[in-house]
Protein backbone atom coordinates (compact mmCIF):
# COMPACT_ATOMS: atom_id res chain seq x y z
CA UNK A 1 262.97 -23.72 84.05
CA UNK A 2 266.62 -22.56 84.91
CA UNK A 3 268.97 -22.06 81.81
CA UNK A 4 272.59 -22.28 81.82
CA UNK A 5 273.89 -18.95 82.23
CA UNK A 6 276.74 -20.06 79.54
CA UNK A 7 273.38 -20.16 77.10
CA UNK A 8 272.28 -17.04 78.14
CA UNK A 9 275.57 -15.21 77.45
CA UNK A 10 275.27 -16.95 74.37
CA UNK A 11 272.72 -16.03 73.10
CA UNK A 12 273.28 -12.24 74.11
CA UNK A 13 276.39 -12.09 72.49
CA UNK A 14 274.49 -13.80 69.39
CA UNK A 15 272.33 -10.58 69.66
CA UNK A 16 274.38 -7.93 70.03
CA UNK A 17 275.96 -9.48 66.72
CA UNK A 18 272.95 -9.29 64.82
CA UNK A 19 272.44 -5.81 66.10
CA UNK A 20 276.20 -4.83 65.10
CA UNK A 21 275.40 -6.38 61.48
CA UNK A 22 272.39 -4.12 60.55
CA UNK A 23 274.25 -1.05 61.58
CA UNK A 24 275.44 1.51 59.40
CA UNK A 25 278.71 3.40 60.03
CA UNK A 26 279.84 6.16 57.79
CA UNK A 27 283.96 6.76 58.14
CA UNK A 28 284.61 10.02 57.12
CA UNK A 29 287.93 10.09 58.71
CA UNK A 30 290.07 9.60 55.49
CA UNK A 31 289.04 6.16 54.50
CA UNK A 32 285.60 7.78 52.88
CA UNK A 33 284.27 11.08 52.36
CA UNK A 34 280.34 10.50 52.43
CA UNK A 35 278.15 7.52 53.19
CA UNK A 36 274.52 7.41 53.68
CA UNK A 37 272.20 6.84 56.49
CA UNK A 38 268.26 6.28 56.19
CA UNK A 39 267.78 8.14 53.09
CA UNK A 40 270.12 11.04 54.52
CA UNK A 41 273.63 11.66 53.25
CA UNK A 42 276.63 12.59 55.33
CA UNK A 43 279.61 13.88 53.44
CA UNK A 44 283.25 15.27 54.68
CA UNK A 45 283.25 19.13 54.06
CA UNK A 46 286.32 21.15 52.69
CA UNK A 47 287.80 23.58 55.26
CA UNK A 48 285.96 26.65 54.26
CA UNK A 49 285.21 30.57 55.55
CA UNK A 50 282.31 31.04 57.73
CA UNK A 51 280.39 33.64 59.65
CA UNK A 52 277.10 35.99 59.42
CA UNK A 53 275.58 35.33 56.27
CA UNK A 54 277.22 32.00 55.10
CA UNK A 55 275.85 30.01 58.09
CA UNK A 56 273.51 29.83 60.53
CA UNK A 57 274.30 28.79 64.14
CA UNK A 58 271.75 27.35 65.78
CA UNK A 59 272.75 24.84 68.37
CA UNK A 60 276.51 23.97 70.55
CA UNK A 61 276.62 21.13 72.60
CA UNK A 62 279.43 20.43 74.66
CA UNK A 63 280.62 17.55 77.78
CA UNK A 64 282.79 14.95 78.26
CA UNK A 65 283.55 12.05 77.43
CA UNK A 66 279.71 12.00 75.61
CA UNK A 67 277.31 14.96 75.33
CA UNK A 68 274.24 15.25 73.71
CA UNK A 69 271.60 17.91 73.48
CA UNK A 70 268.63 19.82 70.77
CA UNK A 71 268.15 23.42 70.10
CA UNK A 72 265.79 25.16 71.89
CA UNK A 73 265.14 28.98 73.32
CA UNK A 74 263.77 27.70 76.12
CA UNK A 75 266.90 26.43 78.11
CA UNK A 76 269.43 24.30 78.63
CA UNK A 77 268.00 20.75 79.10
CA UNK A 78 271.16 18.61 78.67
CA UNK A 79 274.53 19.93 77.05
CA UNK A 80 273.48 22.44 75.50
CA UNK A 81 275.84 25.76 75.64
CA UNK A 82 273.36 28.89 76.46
CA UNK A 83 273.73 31.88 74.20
CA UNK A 84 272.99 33.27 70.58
CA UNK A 85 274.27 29.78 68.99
CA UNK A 86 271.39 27.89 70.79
CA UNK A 87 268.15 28.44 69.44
CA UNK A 88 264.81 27.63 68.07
CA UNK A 89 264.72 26.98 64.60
CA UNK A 90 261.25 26.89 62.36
CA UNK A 91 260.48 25.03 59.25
CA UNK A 92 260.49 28.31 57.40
CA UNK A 93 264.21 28.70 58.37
CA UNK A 94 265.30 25.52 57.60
CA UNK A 95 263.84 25.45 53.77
CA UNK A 96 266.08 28.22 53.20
CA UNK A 97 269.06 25.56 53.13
CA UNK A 98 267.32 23.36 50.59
CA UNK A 99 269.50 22.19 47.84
CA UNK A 100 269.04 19.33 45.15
CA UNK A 101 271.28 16.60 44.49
CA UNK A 102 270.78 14.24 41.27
CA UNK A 103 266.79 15.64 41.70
CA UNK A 104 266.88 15.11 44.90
CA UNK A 105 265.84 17.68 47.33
CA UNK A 106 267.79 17.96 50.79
CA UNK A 107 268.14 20.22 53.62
CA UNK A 108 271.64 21.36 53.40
CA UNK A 109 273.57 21.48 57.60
CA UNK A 110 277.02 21.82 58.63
CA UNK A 111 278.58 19.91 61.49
CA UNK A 112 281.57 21.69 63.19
CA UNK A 113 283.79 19.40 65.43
CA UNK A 114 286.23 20.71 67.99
CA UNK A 115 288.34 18.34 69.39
CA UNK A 116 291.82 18.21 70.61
CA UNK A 117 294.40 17.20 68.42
CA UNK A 118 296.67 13.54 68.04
CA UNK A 119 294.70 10.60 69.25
CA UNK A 120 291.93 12.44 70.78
CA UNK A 121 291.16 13.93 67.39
CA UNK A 122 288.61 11.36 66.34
CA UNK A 123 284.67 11.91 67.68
CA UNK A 124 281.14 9.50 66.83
CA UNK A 125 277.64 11.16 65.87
CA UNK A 126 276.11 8.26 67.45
CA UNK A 127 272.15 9.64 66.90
CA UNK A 128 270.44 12.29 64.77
CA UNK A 129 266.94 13.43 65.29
CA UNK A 130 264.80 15.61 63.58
CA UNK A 131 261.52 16.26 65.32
CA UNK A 132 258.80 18.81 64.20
CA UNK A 133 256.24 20.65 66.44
CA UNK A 134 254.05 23.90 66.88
CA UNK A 135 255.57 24.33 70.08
CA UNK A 136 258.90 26.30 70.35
CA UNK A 137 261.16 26.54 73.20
CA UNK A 138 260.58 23.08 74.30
CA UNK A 139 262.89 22.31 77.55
CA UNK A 140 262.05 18.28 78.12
CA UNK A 141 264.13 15.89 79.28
CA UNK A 142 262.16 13.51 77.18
CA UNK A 143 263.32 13.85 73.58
CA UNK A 144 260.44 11.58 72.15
CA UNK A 145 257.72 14.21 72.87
CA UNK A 146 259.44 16.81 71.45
CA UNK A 147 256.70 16.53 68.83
CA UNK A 148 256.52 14.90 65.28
CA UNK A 149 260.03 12.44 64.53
CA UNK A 150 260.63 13.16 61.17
CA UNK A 151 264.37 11.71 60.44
CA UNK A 152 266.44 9.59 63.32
CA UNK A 153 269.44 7.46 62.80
CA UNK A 154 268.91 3.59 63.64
CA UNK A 155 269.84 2.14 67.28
CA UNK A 156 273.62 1.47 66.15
CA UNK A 157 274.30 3.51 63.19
CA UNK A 158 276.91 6.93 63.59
CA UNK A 159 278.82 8.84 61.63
CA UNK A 160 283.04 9.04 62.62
CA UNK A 161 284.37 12.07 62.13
CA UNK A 162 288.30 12.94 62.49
CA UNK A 163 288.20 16.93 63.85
CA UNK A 164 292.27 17.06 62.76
CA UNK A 165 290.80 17.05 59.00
CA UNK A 166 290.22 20.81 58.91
CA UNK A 167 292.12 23.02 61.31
CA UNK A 168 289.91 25.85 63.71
CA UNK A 169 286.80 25.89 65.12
CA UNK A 170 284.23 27.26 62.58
CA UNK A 171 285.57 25.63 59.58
CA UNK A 172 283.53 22.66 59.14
CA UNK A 173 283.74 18.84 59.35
CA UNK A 174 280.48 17.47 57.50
CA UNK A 175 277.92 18.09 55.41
CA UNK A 176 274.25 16.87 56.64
CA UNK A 177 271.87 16.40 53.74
CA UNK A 178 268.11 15.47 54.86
CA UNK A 179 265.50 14.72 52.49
CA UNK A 180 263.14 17.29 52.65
CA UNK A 181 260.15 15.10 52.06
CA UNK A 182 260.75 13.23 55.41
CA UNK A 183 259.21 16.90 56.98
CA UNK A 184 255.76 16.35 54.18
CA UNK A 185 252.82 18.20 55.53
CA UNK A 186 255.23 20.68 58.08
CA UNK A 187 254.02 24.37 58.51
CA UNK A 188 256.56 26.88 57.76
CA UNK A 189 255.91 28.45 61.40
CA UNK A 190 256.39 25.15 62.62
CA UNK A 191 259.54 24.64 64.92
CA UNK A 192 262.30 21.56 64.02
CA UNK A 193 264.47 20.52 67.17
CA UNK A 194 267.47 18.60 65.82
CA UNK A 195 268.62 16.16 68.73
CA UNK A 196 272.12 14.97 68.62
CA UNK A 197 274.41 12.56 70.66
CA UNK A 198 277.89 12.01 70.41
CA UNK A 199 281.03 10.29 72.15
CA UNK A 200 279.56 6.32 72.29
CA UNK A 201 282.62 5.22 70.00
CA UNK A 202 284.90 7.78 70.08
CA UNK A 203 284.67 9.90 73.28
CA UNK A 204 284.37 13.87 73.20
CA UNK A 205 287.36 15.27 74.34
CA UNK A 206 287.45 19.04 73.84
CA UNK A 207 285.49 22.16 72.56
CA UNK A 208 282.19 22.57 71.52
CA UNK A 209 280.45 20.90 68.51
CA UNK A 210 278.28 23.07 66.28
CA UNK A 211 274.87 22.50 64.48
CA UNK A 212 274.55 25.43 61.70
CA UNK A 213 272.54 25.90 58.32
CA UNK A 214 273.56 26.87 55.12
CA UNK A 215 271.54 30.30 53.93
CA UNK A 216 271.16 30.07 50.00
CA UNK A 217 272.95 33.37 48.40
CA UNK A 218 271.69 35.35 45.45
CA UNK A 219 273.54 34.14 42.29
CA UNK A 220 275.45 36.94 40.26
CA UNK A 221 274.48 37.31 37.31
CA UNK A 222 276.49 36.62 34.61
CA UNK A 223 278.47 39.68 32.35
CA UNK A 224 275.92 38.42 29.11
CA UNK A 225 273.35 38.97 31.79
CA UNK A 226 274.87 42.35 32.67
CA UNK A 227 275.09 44.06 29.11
CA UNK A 228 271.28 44.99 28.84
CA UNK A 229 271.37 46.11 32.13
CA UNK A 230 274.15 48.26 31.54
CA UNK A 231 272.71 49.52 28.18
CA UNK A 232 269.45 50.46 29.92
CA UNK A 233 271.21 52.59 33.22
CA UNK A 234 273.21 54.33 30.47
CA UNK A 235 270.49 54.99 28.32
CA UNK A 236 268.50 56.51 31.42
CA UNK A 237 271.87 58.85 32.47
CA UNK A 238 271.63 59.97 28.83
CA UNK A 239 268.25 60.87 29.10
CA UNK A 240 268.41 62.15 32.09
CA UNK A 241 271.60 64.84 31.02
CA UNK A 242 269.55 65.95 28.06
CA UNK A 243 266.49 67.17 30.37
CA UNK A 244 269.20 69.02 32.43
CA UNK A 245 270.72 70.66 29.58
CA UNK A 246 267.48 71.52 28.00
CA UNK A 247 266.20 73.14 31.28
CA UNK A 248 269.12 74.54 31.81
CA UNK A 249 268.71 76.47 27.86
CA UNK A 250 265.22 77.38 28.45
CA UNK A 251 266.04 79.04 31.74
CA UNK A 252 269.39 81.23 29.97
CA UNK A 253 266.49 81.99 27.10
CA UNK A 254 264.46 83.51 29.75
């Protein structure tokens, strides 16, 4: 049976509408700070101060106009940027960024954008994949069998980010917040490859982006917290300069 091609177009377009519909964009360019995506939630993050301690580099991608790529020790299998930001990453690692929100436990990883400035400043996070394995240093072309898909954005749903928000490359654009129970039943030895692609909507234009996690610092402690501490190393100085001047009058004595 031959159909009109005028149908056909139809009901493509008809289609691709439906798909549009059930897609979820999160704006973070001004118009909205955070959004969520399949349980995961994406918010706009304050310029801040980085470096060795505060986060964790673990994968660059870079290309033009879209580029996409997962961490891995292994290689560079798409465009992925070779060196010590590209890297695997094990489960162990990545529970050191968990934080809670509202009793909800997340993974805690910062997105850094680098892209030029004017009307090349915007960039989309058009897929996010979180895939678990006992295998490290994975170089497939075939992102599926990187093992175990634990957290993935749906076939049209991306994030917009606006890189002109914060100024220099290390700063920050977004927060990524996965729920840690999407990675149930995960060894800590285990190894997570987080797949990204980027530049469907709004092409990449410039520098490198950056994957990094957050590494959860040692509160300190508060001054009431302090004070017995304080009373007990001066109590042990005391005690310690009595036994010195005692020795000290047994030995004249002598």
């Amino acid at each position: 049976m031959n159909i009109p091609q005028r149908y056909i177009l139809s009901i493509l377009a008809s289609f691709a509408t439906a798909l549009a519909a059930n897609a979820t964009v999160v704006d973070l360019t001004g118009s909205n700070n955070s959004g969520s995506i399949n349980g995961a939630q994406f918010i706009f993050a304050d310029q801040q101060p980085t470096g060795t301690g505060v986060i964790q580099s673990f994968l660059r991608v870079q290309n033009s106009p879209v580029e996409e790529g997962y961490n891995t020790s292994g290689g560079t299998p798409f465009d992925d940027k070779a060196g010590p930001w590209t890297h695997d990453l094990t489960f162990g690692d990545l529970q050191g960024s968990t934080t809670t929100i509202n009793g909800t436990d997340y993974f805690k990883l910062l997105l850094d954008v680098n892209e030029p400035g004017g009307n090349k400043s915007l960039i989309s996070l058009d897929q996010l994949q979180f895939y678990t394995s006992p295998v490290g240093s994975q170089t497939t072309a075939t992102v599926s069998s990187l093992g175990t898909l634990r957290y993935s954005f749906g076939a049209n749903d991306a994030v917009l980010l606006d890189a002109s928000r914060n100024h220099g490359s290390g700063s920050g654009d977004m927060y990524a917040y996965i729920p840690t129970s999407n990675f149930a039943g995960t060894n800590a030895n285990d190894f997570v490859y987080l797949y990204s692609h980027f530049g469907n909507s709004a092409a990449s234009e410039g520098g490198f982006e950056e994957w990094a996690t957050f590494c959860n610092s040692t509160p300190v402690p508060e001054m009431s917290a302090l004070f017995p501490m304080i009373g007990l190393l001066a109590a042990g100085l005391a005690t310690c300069h009595v036994r010195r001047r005692n020795a000290q009058q047994l030995a004249l004595r002598k």
